[in-house]
C-alpha atoms as a PDB file:
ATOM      1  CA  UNK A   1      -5.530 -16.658   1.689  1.00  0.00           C
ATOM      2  CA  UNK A   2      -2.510 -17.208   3.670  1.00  0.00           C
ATOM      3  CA  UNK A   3      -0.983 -13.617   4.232  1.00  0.00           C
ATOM      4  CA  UNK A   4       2.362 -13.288   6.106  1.00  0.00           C
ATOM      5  CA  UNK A   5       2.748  -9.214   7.640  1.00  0.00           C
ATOM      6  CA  UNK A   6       6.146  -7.762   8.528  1.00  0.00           C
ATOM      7  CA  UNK A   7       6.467  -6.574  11.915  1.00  0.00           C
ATOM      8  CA  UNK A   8      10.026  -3.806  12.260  1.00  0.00           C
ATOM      9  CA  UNK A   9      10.797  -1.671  15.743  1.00  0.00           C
ATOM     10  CA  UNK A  10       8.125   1.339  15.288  1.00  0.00           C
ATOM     11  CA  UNK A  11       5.890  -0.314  12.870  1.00  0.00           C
ATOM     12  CA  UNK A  12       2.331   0.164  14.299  1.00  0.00           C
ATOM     13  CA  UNK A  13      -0.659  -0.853  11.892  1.00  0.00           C
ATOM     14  CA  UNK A  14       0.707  -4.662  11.984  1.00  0.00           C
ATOM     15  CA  UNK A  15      -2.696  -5.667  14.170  1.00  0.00           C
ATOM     16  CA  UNK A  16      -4.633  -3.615  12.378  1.00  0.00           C
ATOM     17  CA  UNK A  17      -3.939  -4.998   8.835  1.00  0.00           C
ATOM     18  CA  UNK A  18      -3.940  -8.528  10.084  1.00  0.00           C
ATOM     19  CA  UNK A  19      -7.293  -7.843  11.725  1.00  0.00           C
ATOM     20  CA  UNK A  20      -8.695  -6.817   7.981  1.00  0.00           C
ATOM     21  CA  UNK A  21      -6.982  -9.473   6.825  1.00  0.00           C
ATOM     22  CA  UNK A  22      -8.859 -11.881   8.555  1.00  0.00           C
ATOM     23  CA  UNK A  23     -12.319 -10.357   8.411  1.00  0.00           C
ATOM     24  CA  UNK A  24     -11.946 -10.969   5.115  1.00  0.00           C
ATOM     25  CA  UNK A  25     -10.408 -14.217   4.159  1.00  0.00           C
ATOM     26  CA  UNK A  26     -11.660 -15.993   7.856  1.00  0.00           C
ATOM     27  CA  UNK A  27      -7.815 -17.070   8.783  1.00  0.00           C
ATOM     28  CA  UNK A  28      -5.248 -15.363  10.876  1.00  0.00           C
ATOM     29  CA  UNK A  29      -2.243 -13.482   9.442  1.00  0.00           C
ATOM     30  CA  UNK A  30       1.290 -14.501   9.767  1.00  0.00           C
ATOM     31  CA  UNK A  31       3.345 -11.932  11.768  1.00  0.00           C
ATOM     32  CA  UNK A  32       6.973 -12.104  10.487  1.00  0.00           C
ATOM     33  CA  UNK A  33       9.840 -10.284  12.222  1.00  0.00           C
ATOM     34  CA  UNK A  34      12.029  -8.332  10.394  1.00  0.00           C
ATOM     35  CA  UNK A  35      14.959 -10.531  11.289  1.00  0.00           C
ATOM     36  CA  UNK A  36      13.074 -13.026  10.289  1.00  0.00           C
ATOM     37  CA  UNK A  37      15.177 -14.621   6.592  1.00  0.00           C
ATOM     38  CA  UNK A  38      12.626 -16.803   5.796  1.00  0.00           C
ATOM     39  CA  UNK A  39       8.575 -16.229   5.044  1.00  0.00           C
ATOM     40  CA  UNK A  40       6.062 -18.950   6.396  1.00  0.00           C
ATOM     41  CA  UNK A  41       6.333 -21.824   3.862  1.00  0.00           C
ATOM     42  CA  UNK A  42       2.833 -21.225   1.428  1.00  0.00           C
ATOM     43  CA  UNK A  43       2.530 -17.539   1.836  1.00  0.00           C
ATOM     44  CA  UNK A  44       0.792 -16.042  -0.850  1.00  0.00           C
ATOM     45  CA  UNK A  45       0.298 -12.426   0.248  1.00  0.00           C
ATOM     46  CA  UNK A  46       3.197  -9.991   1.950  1.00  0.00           C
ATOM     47  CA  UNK A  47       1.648  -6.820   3.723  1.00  0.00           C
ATOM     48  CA  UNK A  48       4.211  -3.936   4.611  1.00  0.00           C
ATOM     49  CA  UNK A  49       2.355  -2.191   7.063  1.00  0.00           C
ATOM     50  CA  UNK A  50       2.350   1.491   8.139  1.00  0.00           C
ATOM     51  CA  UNK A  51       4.287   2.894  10.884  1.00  0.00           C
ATOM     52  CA  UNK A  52       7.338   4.750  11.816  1.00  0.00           C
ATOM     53  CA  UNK A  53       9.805   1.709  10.957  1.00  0.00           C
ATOM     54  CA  UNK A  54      13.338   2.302  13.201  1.00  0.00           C
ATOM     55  CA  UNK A  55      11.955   5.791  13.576  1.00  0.00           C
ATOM     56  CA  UNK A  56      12.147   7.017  10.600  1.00  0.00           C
ATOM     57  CA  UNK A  57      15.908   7.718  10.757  1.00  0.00           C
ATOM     58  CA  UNK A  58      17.859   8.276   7.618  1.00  0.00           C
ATOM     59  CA  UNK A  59      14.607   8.588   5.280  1.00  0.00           C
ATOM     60  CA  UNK A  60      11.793   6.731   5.774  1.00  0.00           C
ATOM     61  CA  UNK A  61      11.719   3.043   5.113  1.00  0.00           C
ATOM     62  CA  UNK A  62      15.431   3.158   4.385  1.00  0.00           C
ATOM     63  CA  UNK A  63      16.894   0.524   7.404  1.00  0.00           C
ATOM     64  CA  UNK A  64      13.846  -1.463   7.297  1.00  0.00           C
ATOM     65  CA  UNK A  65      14.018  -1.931   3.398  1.00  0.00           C
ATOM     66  CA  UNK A  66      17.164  -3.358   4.354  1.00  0.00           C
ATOM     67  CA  UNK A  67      16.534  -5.737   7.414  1.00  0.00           C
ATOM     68  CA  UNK A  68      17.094  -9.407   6.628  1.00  0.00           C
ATOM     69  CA  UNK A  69      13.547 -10.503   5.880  1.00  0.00           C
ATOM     70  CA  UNK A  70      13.341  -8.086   2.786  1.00  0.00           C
ATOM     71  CA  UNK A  71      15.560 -10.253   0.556  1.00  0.00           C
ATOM     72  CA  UNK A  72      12.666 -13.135   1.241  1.00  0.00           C
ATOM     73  CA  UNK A  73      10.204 -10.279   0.469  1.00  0.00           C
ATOM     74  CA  UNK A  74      12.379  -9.263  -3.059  1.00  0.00           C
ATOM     75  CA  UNK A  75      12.350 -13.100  -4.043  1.00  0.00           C
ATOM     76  CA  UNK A  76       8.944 -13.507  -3.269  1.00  0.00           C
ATOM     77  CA  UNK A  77       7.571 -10.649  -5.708  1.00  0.00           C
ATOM     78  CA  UNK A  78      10.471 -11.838  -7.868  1.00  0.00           C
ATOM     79  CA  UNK A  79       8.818 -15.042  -8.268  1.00  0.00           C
ATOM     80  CA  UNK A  80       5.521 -13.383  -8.932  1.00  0.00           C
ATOM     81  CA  UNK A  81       3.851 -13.493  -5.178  1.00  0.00           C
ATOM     82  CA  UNK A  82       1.643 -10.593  -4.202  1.00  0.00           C
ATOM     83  CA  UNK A  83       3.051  -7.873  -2.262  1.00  0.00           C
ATOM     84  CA  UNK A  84       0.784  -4.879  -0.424  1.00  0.00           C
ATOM     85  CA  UNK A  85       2.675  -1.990   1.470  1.00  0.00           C
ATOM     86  CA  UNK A  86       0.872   1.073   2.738  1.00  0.00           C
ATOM     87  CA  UNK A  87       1.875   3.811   4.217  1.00  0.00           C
ATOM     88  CA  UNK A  88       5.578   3.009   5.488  1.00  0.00           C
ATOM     89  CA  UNK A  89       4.803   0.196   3.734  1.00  0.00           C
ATOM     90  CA  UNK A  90       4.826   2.208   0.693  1.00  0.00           C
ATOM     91  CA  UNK A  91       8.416   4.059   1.689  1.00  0.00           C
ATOM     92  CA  UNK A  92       9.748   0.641   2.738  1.00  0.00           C
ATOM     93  CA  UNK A  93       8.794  -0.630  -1.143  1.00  0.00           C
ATOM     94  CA  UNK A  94      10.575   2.263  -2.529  1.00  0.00           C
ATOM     95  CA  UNK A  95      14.133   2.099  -0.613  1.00  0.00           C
ATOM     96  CA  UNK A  96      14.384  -1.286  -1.176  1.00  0.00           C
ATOM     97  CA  UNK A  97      13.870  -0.877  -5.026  1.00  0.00           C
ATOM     98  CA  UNK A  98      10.369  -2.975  -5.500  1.00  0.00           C
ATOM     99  CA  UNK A  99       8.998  -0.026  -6.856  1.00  0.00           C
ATOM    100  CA  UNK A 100      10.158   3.731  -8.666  1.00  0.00           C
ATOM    101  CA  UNK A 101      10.502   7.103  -6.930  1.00  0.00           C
ATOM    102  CA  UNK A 102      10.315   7.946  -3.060  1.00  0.00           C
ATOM    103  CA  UNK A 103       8.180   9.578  -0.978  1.00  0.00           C
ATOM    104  CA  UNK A 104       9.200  13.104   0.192  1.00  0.00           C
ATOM    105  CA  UNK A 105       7.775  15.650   2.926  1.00  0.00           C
ATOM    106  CA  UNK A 106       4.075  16.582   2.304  1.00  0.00           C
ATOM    107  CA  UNK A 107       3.724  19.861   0.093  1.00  0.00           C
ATOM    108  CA  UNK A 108       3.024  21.933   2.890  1.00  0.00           C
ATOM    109  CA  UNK A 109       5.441  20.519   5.681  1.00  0.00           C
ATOM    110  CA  UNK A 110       2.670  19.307   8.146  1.00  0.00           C
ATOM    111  CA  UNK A 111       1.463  15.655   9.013  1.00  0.00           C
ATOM    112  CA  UNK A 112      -2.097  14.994   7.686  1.00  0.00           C
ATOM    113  CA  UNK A 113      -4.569  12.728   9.767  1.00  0.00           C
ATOM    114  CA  UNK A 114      -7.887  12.101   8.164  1.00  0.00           C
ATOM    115  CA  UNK A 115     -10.172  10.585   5.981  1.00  0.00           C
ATOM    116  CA  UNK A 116      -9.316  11.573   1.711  1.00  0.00           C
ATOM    117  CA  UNK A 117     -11.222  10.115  -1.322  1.00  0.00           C
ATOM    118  CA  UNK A 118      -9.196   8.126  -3.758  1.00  0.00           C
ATOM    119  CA  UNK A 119     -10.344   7.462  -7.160  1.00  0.00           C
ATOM    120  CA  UNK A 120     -10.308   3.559  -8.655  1.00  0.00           C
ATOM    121  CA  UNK A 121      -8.141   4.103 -11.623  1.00  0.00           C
ATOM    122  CA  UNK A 122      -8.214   0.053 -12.759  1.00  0.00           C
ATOM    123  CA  UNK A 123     -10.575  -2.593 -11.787  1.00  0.00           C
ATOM    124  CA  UNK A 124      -8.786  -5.495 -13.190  1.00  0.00           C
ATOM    125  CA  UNK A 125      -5.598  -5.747 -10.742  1.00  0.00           C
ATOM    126  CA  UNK A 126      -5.460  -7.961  -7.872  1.00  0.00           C
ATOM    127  CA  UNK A 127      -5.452  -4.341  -5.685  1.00  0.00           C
ATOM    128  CA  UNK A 128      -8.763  -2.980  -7.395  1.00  0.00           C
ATOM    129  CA  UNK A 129     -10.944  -6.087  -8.231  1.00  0.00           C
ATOM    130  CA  UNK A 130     -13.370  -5.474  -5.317  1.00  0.00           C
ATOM    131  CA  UNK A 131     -13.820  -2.094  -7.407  1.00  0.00           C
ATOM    132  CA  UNK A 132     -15.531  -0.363 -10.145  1.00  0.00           C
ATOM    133  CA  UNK A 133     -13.321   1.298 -12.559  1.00  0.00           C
ATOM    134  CA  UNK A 134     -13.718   5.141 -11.487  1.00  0.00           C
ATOM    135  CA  UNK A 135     -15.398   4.159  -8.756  1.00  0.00           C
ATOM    136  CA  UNK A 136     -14.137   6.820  -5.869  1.00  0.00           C
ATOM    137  CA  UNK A 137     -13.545   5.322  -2.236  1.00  0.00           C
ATOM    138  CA  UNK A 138     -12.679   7.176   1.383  1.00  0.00           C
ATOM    139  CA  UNK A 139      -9.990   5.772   3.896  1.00  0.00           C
ATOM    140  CA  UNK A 140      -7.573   7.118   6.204  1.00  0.00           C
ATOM    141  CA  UNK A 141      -4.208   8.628   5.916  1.00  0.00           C
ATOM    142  CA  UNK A 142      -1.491   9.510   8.169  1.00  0.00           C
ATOM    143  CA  UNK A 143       1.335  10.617   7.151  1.00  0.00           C
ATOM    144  CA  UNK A 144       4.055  13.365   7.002  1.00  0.00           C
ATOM    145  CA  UNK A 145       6.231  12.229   4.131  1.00  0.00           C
ATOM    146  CA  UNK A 146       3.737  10.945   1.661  1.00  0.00           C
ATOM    147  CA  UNK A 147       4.435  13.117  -1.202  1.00  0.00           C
ATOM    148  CA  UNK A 148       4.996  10.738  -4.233  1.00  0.00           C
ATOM    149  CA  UNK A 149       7.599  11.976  -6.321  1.00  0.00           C
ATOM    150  CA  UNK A 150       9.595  10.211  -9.326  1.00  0.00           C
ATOM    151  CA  UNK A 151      11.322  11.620 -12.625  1.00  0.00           C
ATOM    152  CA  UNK A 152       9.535  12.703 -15.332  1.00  0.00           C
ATOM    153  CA  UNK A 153      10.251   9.814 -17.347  1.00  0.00           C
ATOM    154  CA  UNK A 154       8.936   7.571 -14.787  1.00  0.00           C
ATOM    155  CA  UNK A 155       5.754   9.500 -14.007  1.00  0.00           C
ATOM    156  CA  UNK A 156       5.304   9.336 -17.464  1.00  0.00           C
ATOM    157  CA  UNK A 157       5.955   5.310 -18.077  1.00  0.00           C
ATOM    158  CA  UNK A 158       3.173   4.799 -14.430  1.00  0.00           C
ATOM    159  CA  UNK A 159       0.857   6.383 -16.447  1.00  0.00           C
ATOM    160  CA  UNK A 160       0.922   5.408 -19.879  1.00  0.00           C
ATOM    161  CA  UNK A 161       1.657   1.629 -18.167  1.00  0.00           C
ATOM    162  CA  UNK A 162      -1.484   1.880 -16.410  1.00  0.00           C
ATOM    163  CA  UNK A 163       0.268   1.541 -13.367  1.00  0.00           C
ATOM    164  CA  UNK A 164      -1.072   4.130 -10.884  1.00  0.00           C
ATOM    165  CA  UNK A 165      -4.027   2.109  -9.423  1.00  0.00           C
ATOM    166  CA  UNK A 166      -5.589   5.178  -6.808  1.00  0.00           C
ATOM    167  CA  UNK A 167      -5.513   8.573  -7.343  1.00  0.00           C
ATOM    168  CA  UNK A 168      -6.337  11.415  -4.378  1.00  0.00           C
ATOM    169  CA  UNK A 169      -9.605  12.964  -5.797  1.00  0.00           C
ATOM    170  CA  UNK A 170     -12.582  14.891  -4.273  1.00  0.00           C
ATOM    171  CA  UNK A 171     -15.770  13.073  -3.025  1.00  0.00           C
ATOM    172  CA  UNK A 172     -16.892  13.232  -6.786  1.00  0.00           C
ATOM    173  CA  UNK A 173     -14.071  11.790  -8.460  1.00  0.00           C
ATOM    174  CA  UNK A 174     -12.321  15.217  -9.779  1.00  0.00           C
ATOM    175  CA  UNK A 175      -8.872  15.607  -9.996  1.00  0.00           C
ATOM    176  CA  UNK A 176      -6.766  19.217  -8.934  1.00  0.00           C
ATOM    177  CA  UNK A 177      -4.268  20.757  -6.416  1.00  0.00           C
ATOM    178  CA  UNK A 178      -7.225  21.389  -4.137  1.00  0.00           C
ATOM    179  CA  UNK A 179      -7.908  17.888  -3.904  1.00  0.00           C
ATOM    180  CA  UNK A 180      -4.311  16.227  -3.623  1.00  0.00           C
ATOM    181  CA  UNK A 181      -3.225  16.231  -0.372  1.00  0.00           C
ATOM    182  CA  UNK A 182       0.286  15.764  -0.163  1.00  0.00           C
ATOM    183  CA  UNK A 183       1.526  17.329  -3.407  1.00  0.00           C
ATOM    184  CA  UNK A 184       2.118  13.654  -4.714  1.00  0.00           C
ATOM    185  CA  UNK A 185       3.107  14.066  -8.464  1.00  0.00           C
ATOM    186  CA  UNK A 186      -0.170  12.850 -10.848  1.00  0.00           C
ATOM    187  CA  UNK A 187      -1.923  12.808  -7.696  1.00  0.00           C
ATOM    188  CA  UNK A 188      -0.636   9.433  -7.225  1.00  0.00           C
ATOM    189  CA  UNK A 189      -1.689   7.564  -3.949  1.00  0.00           C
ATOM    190  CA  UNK A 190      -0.631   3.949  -5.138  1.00  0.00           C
ATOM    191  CA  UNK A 191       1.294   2.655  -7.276  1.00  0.00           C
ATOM    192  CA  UNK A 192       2.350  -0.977  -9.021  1.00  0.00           C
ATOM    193  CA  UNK A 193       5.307  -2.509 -10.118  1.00  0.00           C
ATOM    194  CA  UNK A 194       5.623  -3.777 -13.948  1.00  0.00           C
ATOM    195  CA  UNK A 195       4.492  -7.106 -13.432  1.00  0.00           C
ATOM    196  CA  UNK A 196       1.461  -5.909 -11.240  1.00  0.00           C
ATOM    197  CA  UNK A 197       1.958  -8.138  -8.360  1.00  0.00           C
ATOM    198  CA  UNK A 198       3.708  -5.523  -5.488  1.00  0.00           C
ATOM    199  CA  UNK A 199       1.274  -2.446  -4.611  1.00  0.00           C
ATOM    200  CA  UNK A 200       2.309   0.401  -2.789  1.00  0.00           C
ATOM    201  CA  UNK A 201       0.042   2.971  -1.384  1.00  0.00           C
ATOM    202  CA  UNK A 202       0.018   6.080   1.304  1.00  0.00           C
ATOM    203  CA  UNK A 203      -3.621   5.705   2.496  1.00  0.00           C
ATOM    204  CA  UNK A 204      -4.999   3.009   4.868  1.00  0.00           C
ATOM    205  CA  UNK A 205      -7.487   0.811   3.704  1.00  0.00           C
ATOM    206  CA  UNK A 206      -7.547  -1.175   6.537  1.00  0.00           C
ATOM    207  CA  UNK A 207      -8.884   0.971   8.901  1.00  0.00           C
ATOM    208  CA  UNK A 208     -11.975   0.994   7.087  1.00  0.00           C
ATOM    209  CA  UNK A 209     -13.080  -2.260   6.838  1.00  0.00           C
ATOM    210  CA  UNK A 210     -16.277  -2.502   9.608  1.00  0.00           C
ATOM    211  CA  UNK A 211     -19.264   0.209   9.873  1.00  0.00           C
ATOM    212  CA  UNK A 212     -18.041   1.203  13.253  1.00  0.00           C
ATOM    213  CA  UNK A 213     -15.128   2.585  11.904  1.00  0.00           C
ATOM    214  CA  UNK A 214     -17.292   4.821  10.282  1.00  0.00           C
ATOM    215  CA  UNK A 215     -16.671   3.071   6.386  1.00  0.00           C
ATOM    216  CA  UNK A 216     -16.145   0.062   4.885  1.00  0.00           C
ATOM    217  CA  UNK A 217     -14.547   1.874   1.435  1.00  0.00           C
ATOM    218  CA  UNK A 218     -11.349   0.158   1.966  1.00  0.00           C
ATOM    219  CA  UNK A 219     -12.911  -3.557   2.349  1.00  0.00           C
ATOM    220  CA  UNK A 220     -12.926  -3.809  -1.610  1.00  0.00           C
ATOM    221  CA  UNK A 221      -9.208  -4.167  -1.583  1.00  0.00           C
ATOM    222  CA  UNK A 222      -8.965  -6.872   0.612  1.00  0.00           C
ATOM    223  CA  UNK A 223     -11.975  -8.839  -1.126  1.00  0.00           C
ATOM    224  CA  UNK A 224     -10.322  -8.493  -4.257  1.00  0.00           C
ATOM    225  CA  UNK A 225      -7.128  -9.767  -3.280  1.00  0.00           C
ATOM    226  CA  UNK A 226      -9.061 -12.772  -1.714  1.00  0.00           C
ATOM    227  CA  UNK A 227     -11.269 -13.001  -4.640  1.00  0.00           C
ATOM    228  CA  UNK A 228      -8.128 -12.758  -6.959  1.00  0.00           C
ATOM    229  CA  UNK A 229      -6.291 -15.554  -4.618  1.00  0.00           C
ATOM    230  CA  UNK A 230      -9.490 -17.904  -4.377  1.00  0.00           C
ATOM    231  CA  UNK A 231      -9.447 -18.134  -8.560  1.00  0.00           C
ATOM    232  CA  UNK A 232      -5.570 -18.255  -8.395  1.00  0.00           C
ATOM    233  CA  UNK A 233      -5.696 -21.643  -6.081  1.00  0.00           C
END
């Protein structure tokens, strides 16, 4: 698995990812600058990371989705390579039109640090192979603006596309208000493109990826995308 992550001013989860990254497929991660207008030649996995890209001036995501290394990011899921963005990640996805709606200030106006179960919606995408269909997982979030929010025609065509991946549930899987921490319409905490190859997604999976983080729920993601890559080759 040769994974390139995008490094902007203010990103900060960029060592983080690439250290899942390589517990997982055994070789280091490409860091790619955002002026950067080229990826590394045989990439086959783009991580967004989370952050506070340019400070988060504008909106969040909006400058970075347009720095110069996201047109080789838009031609790169164009052609069908495998894109993951999390948390800013997720915002940076959104401005730069690689996937529907935007992510808005969280319900209740205050930045949320802490472990939240997601439910497994699919277990047949690249993003949810190292999963069980249903099967509910905890990792991290931090975030103030991770409030999903899209049209209701769009909301609509996620779901009935199969397209909304994790869900923010409680420990046994249930859906509700209680349980959805950001006010994220459907409960959505990741989404996927039409084609299925660019995920974007609030929480952090890879900061639970080793036992002494205290879980390794968000391991499956990055096993799958090897496992997915691996069968791909």
């Amino acid at each position: 698995m040769k994974s390139a992550v995008l490094v902007f001013p203010g990103i900060n989860r960029e060592r983080d990812m690439a250290r899942a990254l390589k517990l997982v497929s055994g070789t280091d991660a490409a860091m790619v600058w955002h002026a950067d207008t080229e990826l590394p030649k045989g990439t086959d996995l783009v991580v967004v990371p989370g952050g506070f890209s340019y400070g988060d001036y504008l909106r969040c995501g909006a400058i970075a989705a347009r720095a110069p290394v996201m047109d080789a990011v838009r031609k790169f899921a164009g052609d069908g390579g495998l894109v993951l963005g999390v948390c800013n990640g997720f915002q940076i996805l959104c401005e730069s039109g690689l996937l529907p709606g935007v992510l808005m200030r969280n319900a209740r106006l205050k930045f949320i640090c802490r472990d939240v179960h997601l439910r497994v919606e699919r277990a047949d995408s690249p993003f949810t192979r190292g999963y069980k269909a249903g099967q509910v997982i905890k990792v991290p979030v931090a975030h103030g603006e991770g409030n999903y929010e899209a049209d209701e025609e769009t909301v609509k065509r996620l779901e009935g596309d199969g397209r909304v991946l994790y869900r923010y549930c409680s420990p046994e899987g249930e859906l509700g208000e209680s349980y959805n921490i950001n006010g994220a319409a459907a409960s959505i905490a990741g989404i996927v493109n039409e084609r299925g190859n660019v995920l974007g997604m609030m929480p952090h999976p890879e900061n639970h990826v080793e036992p002494i983080m205290g879980s390794t729920d968000g391991r499956g993601l990055f096993e799958g995308l090897a496992a997915h890559l691996k069968a791909a080759a």
